[in-house]
PDB file of N, CA and C in Angstrom:
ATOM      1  N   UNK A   1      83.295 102.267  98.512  1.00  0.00           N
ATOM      2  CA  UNK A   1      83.232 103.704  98.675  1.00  0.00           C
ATOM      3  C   UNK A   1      82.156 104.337  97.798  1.00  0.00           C
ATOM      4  N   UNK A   2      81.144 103.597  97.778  1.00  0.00           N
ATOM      5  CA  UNK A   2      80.447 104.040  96.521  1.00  0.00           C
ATOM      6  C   UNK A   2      79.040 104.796  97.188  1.00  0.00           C
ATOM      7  N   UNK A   3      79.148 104.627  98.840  1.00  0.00           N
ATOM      8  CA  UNK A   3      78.414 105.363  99.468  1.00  0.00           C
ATOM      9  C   UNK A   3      78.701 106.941  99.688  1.00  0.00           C
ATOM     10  N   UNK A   4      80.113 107.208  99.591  1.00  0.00           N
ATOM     11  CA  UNK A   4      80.356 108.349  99.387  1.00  0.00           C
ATOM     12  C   UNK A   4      80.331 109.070  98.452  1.00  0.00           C
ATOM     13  N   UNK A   5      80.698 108.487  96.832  1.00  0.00           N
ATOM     14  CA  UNK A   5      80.623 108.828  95.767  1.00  0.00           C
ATOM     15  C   UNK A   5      78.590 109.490  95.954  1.00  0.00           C
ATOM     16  N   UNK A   6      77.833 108.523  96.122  1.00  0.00           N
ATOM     17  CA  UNK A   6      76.684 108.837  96.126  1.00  0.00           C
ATOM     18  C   UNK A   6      76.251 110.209  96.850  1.00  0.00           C
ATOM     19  N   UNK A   7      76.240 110.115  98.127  1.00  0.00           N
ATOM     20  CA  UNK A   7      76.304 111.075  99.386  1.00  0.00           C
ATOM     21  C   UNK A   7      77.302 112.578  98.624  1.00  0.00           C
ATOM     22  N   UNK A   8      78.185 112.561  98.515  1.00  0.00           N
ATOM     23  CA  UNK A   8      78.559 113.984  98.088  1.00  0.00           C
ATOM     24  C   UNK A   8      77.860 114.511  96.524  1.00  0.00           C
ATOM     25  N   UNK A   9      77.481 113.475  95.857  1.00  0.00           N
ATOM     26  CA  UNK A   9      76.950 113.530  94.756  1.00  0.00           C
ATOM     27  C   UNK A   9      75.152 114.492  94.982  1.00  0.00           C
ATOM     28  N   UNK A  10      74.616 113.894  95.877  1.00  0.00           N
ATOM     29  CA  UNK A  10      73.620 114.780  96.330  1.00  0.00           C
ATOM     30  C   UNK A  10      73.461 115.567  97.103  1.00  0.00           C
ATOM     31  N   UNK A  11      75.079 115.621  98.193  1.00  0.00           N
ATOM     32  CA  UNK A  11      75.043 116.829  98.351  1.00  0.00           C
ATOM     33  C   UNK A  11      75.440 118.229  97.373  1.00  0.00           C
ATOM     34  N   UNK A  12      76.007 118.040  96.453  1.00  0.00           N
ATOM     35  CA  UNK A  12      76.677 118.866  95.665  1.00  0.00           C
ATOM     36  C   UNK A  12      75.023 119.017  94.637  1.00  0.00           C
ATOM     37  N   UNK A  13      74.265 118.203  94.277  1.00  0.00           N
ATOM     38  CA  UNK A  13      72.956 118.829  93.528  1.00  0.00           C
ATOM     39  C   UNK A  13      72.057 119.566  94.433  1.00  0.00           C
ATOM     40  N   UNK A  14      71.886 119.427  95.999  1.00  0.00           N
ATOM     41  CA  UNK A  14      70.938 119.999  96.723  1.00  0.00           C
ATOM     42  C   UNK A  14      71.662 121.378  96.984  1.00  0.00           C
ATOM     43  N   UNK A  15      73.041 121.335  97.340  1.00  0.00           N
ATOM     44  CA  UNK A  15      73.584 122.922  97.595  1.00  0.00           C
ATOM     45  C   UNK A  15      73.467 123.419  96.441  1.00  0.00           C
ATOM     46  N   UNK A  16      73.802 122.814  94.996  1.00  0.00           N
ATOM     47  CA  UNK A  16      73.181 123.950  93.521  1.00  0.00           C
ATOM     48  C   UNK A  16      71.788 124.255  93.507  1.00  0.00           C
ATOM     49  N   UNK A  17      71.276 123.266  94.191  1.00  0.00           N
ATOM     50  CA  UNK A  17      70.044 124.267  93.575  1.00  0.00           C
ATOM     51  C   UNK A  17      69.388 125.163  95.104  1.00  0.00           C
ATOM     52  N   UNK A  18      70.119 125.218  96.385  1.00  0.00           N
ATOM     53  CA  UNK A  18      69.380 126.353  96.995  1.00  0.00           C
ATOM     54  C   UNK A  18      70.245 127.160  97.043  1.00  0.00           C
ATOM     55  N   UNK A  19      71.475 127.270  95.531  1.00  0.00           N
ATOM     56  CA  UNK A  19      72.316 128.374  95.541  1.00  0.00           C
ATOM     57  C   UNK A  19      71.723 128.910  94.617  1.00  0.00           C
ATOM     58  N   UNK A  20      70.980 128.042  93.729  1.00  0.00           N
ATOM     59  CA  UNK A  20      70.080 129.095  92.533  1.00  0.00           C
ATOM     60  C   UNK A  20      68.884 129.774  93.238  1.00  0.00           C
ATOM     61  N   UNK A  21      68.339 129.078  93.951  1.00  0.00           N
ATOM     62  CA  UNK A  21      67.106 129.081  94.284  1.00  0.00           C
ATOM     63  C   UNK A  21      66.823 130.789  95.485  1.00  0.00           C
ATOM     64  N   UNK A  22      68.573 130.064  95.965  1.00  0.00           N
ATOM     65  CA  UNK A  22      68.162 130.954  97.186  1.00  0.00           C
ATOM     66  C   UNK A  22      69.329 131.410  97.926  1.00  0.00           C
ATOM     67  N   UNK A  23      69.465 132.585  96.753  1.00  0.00           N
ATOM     68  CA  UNK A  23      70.925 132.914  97.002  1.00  0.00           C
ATOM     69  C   UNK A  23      71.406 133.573  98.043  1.00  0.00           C
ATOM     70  N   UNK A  24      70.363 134.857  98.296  1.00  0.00           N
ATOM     71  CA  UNK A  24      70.918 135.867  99.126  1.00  0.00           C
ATOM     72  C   UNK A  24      71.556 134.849 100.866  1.00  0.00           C
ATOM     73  N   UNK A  25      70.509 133.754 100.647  1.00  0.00           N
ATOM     74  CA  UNK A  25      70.420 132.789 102.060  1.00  0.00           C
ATOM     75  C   UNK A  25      71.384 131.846 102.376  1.00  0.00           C
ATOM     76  N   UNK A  26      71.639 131.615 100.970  1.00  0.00           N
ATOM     77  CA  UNK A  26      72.911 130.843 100.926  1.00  0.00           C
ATOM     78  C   UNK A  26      74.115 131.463 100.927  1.00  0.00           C
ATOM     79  N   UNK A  27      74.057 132.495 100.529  1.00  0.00           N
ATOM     80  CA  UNK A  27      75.283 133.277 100.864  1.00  0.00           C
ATOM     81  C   UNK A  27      75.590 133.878 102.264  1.00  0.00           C
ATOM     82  N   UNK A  28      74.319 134.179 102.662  1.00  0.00           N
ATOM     83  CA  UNK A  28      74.382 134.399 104.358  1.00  0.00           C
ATOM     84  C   UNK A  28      75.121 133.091 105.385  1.00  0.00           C
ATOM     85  N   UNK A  29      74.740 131.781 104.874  1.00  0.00           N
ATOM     86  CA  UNK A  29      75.022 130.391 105.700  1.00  0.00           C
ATOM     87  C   UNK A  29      76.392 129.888 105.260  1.00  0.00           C
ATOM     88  N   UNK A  30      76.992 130.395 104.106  1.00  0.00           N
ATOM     89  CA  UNK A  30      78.419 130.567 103.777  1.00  0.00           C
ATOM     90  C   UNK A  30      79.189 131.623 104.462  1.00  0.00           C
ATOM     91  N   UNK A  31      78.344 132.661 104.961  1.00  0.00           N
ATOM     92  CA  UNK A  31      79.524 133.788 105.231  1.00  0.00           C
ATOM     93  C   UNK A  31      79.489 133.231 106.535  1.00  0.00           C
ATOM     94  N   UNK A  32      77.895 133.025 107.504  1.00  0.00           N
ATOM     95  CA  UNK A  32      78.893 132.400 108.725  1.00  0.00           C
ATOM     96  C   UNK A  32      79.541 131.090 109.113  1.00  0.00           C
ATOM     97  N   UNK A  33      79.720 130.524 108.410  1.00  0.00           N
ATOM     98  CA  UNK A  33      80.556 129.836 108.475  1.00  0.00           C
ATOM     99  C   UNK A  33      82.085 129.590 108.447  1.00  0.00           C
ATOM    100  N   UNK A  34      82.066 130.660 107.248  1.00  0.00           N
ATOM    101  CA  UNK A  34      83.436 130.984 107.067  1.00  0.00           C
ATOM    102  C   UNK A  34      83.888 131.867 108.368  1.00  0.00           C
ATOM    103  N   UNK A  35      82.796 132.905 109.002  1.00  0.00           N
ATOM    104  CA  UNK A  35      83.503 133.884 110.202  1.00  0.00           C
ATOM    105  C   UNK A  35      83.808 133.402 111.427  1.00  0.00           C
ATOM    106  N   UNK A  36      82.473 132.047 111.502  1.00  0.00           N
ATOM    107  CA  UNK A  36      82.414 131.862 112.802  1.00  0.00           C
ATOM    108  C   UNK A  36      83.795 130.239 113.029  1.00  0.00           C
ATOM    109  N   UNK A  37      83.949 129.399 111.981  1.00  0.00           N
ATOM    110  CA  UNK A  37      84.694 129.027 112.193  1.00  0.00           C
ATOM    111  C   UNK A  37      86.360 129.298 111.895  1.00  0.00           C
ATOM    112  N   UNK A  38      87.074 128.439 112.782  1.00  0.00           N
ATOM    113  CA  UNK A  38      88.592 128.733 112.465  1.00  0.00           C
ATOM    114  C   UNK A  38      89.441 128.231 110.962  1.00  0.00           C
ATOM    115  N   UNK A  39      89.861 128.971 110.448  1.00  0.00           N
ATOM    116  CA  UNK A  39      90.540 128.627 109.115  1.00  0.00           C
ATOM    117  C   UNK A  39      91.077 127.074 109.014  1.00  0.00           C
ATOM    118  N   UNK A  40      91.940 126.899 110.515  1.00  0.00           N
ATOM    119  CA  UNK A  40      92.541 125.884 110.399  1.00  0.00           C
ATOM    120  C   UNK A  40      91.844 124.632 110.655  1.00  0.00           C
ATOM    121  N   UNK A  41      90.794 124.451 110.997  1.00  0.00           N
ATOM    122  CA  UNK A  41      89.850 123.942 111.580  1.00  0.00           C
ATOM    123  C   UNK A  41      88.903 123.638 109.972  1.00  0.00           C
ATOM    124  N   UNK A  42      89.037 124.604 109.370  1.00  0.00           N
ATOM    125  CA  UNK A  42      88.172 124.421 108.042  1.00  0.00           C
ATOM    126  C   UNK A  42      88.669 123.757 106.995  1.00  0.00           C
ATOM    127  N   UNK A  43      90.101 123.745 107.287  1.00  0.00           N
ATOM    128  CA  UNK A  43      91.072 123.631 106.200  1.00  0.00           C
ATOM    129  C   UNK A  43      90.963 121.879 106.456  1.00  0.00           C
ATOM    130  N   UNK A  44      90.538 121.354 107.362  1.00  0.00           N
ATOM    131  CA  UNK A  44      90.440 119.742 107.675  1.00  0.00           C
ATOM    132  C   UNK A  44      89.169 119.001 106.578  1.00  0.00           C
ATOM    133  N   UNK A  45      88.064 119.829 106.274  1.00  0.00           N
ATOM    134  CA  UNK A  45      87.237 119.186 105.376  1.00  0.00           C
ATOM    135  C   UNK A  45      87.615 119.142 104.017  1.00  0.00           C
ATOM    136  N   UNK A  46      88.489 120.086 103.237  1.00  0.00           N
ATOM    137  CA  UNK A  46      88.734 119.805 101.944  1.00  0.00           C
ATOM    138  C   UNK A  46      89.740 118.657 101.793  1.00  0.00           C
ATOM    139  N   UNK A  47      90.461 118.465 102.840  1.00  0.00           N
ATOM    140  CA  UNK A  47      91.764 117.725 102.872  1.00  0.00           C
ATOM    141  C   UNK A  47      91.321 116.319 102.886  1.00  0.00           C
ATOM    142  N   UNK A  48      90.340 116.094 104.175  1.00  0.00           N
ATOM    143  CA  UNK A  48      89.570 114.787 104.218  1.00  0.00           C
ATOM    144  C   UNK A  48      88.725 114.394 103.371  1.00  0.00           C
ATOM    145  N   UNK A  49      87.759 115.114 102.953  1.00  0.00           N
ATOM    146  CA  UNK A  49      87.345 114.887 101.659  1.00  0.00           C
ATOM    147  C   UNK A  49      87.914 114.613  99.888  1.00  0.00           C
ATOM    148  N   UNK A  50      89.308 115.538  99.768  1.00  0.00           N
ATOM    149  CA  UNK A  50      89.791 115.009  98.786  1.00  0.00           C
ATOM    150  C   UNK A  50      90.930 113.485  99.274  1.00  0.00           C
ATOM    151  N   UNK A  51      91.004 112.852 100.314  1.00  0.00           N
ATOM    152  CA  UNK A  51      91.423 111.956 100.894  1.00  0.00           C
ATOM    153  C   UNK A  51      90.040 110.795 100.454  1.00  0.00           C
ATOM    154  N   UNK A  52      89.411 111.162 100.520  1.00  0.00           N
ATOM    155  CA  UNK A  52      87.877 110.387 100.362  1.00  0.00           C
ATOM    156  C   UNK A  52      87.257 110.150  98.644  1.00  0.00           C
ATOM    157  N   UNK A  53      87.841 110.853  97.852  1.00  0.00           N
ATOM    158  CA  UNK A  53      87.738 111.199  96.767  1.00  0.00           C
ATOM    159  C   UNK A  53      88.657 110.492  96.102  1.00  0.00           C
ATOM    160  N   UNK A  54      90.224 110.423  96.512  1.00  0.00           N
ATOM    161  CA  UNK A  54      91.159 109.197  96.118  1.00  0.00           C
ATOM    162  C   UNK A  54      90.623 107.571  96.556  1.00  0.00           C
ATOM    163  N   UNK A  55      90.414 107.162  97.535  1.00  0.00           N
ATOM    164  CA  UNK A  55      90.004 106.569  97.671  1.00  0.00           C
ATOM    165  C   UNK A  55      88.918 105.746  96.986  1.00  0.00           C
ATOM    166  N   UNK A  56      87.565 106.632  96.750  1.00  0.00           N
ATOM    167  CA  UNK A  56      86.325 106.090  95.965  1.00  0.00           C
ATOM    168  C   UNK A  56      86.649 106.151  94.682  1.00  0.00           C
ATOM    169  N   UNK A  57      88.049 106.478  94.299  1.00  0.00           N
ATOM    170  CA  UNK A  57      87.811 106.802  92.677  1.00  0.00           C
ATOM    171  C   UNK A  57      87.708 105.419  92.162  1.00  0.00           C
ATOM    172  N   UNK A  58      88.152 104.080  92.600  1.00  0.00           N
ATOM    173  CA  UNK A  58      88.051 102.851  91.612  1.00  0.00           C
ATOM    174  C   UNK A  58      86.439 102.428  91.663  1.00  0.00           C
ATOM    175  N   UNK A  59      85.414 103.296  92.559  1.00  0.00           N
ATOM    176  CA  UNK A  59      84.079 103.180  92.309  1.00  0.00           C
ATOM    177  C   UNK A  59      83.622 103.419  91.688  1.00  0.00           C
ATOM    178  N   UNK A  60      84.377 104.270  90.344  1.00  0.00           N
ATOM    179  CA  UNK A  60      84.124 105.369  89.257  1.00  0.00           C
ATOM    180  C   UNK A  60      83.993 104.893  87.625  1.00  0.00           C
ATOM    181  N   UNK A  61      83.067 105.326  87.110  1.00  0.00           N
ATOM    182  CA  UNK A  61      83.866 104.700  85.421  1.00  0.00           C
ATOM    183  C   UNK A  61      84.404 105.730  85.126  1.00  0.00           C
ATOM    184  N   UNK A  62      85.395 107.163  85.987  1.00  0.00           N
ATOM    185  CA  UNK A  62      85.699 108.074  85.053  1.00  0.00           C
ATOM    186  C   UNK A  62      86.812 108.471  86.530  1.00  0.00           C
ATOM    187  N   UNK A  63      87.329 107.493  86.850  1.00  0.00           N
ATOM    188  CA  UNK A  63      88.363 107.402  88.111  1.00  0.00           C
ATOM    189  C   UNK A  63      89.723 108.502  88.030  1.00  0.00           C
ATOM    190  N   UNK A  64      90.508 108.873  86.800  1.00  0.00           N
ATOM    191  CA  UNK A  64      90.819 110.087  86.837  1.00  0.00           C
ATOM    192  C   UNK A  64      89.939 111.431  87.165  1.00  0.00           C
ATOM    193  N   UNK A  65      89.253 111.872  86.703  1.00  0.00           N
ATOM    194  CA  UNK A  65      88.311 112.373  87.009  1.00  0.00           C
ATOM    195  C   UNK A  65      87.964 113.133  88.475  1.00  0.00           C
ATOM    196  N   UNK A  66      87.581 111.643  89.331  1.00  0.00           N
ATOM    197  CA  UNK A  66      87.825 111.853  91.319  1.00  0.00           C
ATOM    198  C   UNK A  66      88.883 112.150  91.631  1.00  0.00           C
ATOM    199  N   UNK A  67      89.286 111.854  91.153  1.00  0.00           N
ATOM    200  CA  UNK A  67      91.263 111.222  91.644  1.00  0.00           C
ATOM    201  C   UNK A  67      91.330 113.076  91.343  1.00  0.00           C
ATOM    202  N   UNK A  68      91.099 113.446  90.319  1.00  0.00           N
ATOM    203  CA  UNK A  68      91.538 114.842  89.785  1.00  0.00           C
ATOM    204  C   UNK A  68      90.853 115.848  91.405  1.00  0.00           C
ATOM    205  N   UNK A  69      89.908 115.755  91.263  1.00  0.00           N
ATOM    206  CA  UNK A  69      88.904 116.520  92.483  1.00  0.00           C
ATOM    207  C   UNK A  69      89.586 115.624  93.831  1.00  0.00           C
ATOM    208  N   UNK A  70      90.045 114.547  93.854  1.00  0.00           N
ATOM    209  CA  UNK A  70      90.647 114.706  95.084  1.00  0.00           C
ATOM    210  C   UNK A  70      91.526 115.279  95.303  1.00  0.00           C
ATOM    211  N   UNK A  71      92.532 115.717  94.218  1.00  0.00           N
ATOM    212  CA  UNK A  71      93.782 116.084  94.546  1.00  0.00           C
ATOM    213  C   UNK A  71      93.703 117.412  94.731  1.00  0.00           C
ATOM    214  N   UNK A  72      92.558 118.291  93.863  1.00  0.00           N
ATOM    215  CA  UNK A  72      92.267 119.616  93.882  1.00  0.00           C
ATOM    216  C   UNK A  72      91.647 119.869  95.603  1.00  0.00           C
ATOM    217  N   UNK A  73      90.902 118.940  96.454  1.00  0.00           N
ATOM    218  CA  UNK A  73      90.280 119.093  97.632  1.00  0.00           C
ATOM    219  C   UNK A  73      91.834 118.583  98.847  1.00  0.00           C
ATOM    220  N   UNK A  74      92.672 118.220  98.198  1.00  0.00           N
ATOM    221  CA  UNK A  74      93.800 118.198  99.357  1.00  0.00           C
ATOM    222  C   UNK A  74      94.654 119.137  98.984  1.00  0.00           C
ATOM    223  N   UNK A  75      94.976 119.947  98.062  1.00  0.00           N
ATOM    224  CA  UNK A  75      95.880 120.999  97.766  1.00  0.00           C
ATOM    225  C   UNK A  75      94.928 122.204  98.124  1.00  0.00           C
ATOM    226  N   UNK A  76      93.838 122.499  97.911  1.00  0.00           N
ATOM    227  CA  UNK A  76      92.719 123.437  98.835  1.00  0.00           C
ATOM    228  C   UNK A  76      92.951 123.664 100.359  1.00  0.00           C
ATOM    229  N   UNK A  77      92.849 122.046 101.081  1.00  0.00           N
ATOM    230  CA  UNK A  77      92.714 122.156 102.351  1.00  0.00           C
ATOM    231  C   UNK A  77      94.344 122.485 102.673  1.00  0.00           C
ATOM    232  N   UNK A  78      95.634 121.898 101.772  1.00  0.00           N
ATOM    233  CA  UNK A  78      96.700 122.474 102.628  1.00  0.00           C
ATOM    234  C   UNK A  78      96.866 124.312 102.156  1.00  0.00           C
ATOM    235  N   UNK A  79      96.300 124.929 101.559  1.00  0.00           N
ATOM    236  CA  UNK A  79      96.427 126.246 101.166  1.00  0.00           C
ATOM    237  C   UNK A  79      95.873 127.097 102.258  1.00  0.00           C
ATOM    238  N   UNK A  80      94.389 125.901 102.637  1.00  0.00           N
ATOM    239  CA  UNK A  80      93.484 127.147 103.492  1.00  0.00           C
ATOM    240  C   UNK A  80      94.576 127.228 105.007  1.00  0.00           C
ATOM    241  N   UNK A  81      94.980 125.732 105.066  1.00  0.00           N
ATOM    242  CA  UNK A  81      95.815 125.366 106.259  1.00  0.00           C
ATOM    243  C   UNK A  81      97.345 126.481 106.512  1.00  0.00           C
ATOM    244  N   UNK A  82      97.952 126.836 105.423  1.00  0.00           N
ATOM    245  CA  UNK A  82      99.005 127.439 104.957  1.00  0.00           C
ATOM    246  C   UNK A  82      98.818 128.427 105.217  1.00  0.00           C
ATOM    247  N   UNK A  83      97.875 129.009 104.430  1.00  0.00           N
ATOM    248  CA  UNK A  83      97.143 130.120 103.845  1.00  0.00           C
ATOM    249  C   UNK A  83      98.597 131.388 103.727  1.00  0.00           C
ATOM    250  N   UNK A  84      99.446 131.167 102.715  1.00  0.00           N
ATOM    251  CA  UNK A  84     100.401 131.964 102.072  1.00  0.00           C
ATOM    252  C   UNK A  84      99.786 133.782 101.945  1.00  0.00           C
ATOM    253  N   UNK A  85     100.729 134.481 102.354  1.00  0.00           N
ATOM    254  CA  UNK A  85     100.435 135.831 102.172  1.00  0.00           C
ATOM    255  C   UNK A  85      98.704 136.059 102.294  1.00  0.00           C
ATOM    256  N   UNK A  86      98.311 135.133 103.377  1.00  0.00           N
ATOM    257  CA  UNK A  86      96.779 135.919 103.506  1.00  0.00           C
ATOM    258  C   UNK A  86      95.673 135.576 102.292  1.00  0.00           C
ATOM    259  N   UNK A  87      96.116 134.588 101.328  1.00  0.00           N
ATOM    260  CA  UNK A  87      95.608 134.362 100.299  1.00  0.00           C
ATOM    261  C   UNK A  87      93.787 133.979 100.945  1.00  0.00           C
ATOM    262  N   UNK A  88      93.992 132.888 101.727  1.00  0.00           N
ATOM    263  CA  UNK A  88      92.450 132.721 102.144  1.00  0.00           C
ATOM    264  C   UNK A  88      91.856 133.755 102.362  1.00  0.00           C
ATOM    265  N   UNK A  89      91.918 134.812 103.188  1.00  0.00           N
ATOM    266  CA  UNK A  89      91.362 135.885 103.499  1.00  0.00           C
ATOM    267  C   UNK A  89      90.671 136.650 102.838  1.00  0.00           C
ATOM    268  N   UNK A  90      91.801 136.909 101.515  1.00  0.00           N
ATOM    269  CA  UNK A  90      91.891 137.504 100.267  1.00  0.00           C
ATOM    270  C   UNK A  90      90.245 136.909  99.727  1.00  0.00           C
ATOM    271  N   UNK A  91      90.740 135.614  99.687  1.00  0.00           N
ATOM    272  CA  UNK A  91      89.814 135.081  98.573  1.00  0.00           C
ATOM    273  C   UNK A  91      88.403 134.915  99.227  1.00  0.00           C
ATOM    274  N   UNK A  92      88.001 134.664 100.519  1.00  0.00           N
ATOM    275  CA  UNK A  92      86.772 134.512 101.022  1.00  0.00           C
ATOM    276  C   UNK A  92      86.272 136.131 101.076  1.00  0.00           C
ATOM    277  N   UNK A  93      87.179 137.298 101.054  1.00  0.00           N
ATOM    278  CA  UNK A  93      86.400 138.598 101.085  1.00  0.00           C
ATOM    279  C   UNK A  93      86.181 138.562  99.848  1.00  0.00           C
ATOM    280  N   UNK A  94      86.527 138.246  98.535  1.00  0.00           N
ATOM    281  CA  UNK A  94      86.083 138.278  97.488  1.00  0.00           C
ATOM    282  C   UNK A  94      84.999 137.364  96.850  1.00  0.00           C
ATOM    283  N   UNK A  95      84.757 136.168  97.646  1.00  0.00           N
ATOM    284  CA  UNK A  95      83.971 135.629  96.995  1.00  0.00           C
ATOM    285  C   UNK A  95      82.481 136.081  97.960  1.00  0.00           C
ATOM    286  N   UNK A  96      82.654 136.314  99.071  1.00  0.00           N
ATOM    287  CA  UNK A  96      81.385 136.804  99.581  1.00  0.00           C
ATOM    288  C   UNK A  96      80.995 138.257  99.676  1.00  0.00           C
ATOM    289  N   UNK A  97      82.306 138.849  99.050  1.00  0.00           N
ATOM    290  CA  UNK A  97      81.332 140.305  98.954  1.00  0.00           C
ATOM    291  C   UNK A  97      81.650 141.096  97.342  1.00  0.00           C
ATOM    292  N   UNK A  98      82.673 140.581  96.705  1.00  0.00           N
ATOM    293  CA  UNK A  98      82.380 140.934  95.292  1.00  0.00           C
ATOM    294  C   UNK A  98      81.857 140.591  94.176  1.00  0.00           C
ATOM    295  N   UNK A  99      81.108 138.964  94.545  1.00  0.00           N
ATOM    296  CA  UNK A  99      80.794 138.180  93.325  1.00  0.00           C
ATOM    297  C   UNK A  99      79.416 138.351  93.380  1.00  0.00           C
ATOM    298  N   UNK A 100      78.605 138.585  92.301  1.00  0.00           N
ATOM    299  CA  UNK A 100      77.525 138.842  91.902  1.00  0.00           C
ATOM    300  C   UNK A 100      76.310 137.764  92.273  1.00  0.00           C
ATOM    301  N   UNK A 101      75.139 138.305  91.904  1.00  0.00           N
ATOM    302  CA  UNK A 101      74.316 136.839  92.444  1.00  0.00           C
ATOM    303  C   UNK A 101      74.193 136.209  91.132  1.00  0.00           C
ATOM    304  N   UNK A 102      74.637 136.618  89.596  1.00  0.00           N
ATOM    305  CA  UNK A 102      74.356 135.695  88.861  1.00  0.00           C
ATOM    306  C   UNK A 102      75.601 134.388  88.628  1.00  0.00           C
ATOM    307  N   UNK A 103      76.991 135.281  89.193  1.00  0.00           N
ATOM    308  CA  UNK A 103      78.210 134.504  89.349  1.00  0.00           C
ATOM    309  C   UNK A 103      77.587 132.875  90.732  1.00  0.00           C
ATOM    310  N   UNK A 104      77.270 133.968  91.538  1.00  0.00           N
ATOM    311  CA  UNK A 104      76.489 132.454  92.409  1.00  0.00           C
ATOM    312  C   UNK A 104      75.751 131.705  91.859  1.00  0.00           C
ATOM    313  N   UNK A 105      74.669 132.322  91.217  1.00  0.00           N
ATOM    314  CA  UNK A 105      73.951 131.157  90.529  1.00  0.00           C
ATOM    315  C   UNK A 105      74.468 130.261  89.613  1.00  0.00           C
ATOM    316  N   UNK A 106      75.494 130.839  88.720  1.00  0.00           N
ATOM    317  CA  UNK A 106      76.471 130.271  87.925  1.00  0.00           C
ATOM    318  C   UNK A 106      77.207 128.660  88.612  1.00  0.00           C
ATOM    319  N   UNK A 107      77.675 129.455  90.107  1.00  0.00           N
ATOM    320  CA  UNK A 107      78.848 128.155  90.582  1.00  0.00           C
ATOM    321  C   UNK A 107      77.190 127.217  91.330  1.00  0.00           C
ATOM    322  N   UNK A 108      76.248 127.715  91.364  1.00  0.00           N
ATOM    323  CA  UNK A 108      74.904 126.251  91.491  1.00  0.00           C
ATOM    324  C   UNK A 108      74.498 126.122  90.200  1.00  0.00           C
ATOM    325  N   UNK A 109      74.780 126.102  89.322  1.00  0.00           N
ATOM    326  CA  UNK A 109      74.518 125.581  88.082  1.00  0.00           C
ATOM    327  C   UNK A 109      75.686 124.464  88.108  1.00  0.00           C
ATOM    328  N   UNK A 110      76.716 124.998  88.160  1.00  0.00           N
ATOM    329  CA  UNK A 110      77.976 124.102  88.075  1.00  0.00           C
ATOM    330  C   UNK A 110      78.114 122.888  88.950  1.00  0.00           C
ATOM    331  N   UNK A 111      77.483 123.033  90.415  1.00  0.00           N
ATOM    332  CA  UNK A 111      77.268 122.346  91.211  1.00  0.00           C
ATOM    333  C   UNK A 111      76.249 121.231  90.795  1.00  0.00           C
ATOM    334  N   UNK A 112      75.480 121.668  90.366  1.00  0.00           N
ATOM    335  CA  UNK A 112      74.524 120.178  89.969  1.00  0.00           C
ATOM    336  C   UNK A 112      74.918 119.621  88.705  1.00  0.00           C
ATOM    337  N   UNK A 113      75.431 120.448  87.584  1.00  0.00           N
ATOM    338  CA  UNK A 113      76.288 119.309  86.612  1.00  0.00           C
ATOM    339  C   UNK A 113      77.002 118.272  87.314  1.00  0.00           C
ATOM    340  N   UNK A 114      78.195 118.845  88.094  1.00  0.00           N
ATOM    341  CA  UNK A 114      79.071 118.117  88.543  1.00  0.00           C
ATOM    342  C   UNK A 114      78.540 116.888  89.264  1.00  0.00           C
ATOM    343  N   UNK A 115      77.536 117.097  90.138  1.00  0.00           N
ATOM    344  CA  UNK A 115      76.821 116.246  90.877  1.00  0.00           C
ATOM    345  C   UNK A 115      76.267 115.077  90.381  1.00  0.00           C
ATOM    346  N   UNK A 116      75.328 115.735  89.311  1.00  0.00           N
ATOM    347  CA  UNK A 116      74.507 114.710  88.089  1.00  0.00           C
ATOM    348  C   UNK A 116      75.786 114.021  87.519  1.00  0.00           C
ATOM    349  N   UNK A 117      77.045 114.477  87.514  1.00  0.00           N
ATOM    350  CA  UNK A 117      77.713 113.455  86.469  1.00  0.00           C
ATOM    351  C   UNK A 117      78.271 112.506  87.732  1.00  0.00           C
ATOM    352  N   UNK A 118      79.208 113.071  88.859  1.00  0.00           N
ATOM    353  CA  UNK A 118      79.313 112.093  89.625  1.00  0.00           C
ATOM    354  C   UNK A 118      78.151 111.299  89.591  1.00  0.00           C
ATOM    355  N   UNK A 119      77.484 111.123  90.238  1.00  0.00           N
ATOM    356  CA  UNK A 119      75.935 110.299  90.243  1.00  0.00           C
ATOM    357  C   UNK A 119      76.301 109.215  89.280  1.00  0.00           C
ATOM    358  N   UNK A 120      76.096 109.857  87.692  1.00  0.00           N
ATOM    359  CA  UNK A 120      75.814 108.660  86.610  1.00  0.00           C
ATOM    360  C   UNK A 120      77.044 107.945  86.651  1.00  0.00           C
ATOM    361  N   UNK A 121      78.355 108.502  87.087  1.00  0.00           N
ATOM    362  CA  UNK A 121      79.740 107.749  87.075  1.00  0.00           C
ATOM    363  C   UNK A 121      79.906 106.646  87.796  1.00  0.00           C
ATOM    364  N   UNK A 122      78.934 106.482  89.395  1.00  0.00           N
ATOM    365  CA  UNK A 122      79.212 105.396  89.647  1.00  0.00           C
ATOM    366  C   UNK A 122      78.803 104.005  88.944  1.00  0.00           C
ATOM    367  N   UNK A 123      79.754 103.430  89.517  1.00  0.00           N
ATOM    368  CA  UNK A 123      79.394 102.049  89.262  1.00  0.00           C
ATOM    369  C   UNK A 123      78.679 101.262  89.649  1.00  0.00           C
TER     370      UNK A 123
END
């Protein structure tokens, strides 16, 4: 699984940096996504992916770590799936229309740490 470890690893440094780079655009290709697809339908990639994340963690030298982000990407996808009192709703109008562009640039800063360390973690 160490092809995946890799593969989300650069995807997570290429989306930080055209979230620094290029925000207003990236925030545009987030919002339609979020409008144009169905919640429940969306709620299948965090779930499969933190499914994918348990899995690759013995590819890891820091296997709690994945294991942690997998479990956070399958309790995501059953929330968005759930979505309790409207909470998704809630939270995608807030993150695409109250958060600042330096808060964005912030979570692509965060994005390529995370990335760069997955990266050096594999094995």
């Amino acid at each position: 699984m160490k092809w995946f470890l890799y593969a989300i690893s650069l995807i997570w440094i290429s989306v930080g940096c055209c979230t620094i780079l290029y925000t207003n655009e990236t925030k545009n290709i987030i919002r339609s996504l979020i409008k144009t697809i169905d919640q429940k339908i969306l709620s299948i990639l965090p779930f499969v992916f933190g499914i994918l994340f348990l899995f690759s963690a013995s590819a890891s030298r820091n296997p709690w770590f994945i294991r942690l982000i997998g479990f956070i990407g399958i309790t995501k996808g059953l929330l968005i799936f759930i979505n309790p009192k409207g909470c998704y709703d809630k939270f995608s109008e807030w993150y695409l229309n109250s958060l600042s562009d330096q808060t964005h640039r912030f979570y692509g800063i965060f994005a390529i740490i995370l990335g760069t360390a997955v990266l050096f973690w594999i094995l």
